[in-house]
Protein backbone atom coordinates (compact mmCIF):
# COMPACT_ATOMS: atom_id res chain seq x y z
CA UNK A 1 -2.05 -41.98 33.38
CA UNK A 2 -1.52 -38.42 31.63
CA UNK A 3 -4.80 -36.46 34.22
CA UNK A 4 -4.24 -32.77 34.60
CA UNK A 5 -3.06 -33.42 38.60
CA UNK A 6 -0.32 -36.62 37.28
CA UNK A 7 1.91 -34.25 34.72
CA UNK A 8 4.75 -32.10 35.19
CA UNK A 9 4.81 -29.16 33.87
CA UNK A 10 6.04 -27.99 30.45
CA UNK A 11 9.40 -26.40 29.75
CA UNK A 12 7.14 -23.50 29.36
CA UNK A 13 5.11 -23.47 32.19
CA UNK A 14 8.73 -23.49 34.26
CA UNK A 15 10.73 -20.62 32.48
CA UNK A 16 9.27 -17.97 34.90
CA UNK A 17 10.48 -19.62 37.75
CA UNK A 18 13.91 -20.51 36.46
CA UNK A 19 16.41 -17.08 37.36
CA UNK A 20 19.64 -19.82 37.18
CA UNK A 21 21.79 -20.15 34.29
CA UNK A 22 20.28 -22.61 31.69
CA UNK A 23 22.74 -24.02 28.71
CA UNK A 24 20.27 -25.16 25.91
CA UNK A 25 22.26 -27.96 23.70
CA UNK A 26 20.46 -29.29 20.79
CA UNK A 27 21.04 -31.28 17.70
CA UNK A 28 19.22 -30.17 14.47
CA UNK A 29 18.86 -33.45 13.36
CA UNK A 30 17.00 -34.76 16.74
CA UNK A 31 14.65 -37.69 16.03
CA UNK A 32 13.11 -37.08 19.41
CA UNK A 33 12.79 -33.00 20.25
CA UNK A 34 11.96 -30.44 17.53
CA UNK A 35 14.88 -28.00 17.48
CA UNK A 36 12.00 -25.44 17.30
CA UNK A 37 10.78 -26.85 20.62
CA UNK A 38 14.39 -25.64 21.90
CA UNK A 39 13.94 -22.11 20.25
CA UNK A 40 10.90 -21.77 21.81
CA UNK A 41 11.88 -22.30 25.55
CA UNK A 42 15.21 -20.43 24.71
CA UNK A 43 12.84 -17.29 23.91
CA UNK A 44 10.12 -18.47 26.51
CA UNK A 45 13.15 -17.84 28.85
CA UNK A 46 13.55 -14.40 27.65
CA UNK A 47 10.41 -13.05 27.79
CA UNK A 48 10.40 -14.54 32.13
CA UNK A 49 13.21 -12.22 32.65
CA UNK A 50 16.18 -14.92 32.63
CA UNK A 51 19.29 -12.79 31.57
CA UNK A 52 21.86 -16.27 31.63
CA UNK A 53 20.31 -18.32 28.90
CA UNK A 54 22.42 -19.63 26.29
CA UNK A 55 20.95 -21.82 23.14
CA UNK A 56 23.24 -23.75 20.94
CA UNK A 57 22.23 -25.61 17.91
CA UNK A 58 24.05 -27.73 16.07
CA UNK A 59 23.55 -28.75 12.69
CA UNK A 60 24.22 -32.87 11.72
CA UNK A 61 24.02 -33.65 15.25
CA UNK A 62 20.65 -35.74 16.77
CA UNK A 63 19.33 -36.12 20.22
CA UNK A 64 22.87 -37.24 21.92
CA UNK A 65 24.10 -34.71 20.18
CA UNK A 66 26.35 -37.63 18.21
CA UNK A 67 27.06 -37.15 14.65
CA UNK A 68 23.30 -38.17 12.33
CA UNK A 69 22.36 -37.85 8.61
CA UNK A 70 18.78 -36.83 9.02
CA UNK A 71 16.28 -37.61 11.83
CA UNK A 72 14.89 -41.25 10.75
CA UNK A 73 18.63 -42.31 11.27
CA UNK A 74 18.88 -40.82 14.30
CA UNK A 75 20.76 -43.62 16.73
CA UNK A 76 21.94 -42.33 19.96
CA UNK A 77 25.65 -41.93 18.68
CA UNK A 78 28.48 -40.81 21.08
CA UNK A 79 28.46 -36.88 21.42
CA UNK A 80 30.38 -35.18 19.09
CA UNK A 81 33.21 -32.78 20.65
CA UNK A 82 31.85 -29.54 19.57
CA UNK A 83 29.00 -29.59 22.27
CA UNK A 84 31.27 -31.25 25.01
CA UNK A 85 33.97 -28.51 24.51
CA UNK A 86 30.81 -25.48 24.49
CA UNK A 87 29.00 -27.13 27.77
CA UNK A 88 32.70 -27.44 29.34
CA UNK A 89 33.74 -23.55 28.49
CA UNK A 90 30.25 -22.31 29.81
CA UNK A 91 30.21 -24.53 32.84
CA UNK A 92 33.95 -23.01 33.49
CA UNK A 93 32.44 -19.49 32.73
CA UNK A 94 29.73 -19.87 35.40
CA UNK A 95 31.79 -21.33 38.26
CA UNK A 96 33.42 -18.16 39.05
């Protein structure tokens, strides 16, 4: 099910061939995605040459970027406004 030829590629095995925009969201407390996973393709970005790559973390937020204690409780809550109002801005930034 998982062969070599069946996978997509990583995150990482993309970033040189991604010269768009990318907007990185990502809870700190995310049951499903190390933040550090999100660091990593942030800076894998980087070193391909992407100049338009923006990483936000946010700390008590999980994977739906809703409001979480700590990763074990992590339960899909409603996103919290602080990422909807940062994707809106930068989407508004990069229409022009």
């Amino acid at each position: 099910m998982y062969a070599p030829a069946t996978t997509l590629p990583t995150l990482g095995e993309l970033a040189p061939d991604l010269k768009l925009p990318v907007l990185i969201l990502q809870g700190k407390n995310d049951g499903n995605i190390d933040p550090a996973a999100a660091q990593r393709w942030n800076a894998a970005l980087g070193t391909a040459g992407n100049t338009d790559h923006t990483l936000k973390l946010y700390a008590g937020l999980g994977h739906s970027l809703g409001p979480v204690k700590d990763i074990t409780l992590d339960n899909f809550a409603p996103m919290a406004r602080g990422p909807m109002n940062d994707m809106a801005a930068w989407l508004q930034a990069h229409m022009r």
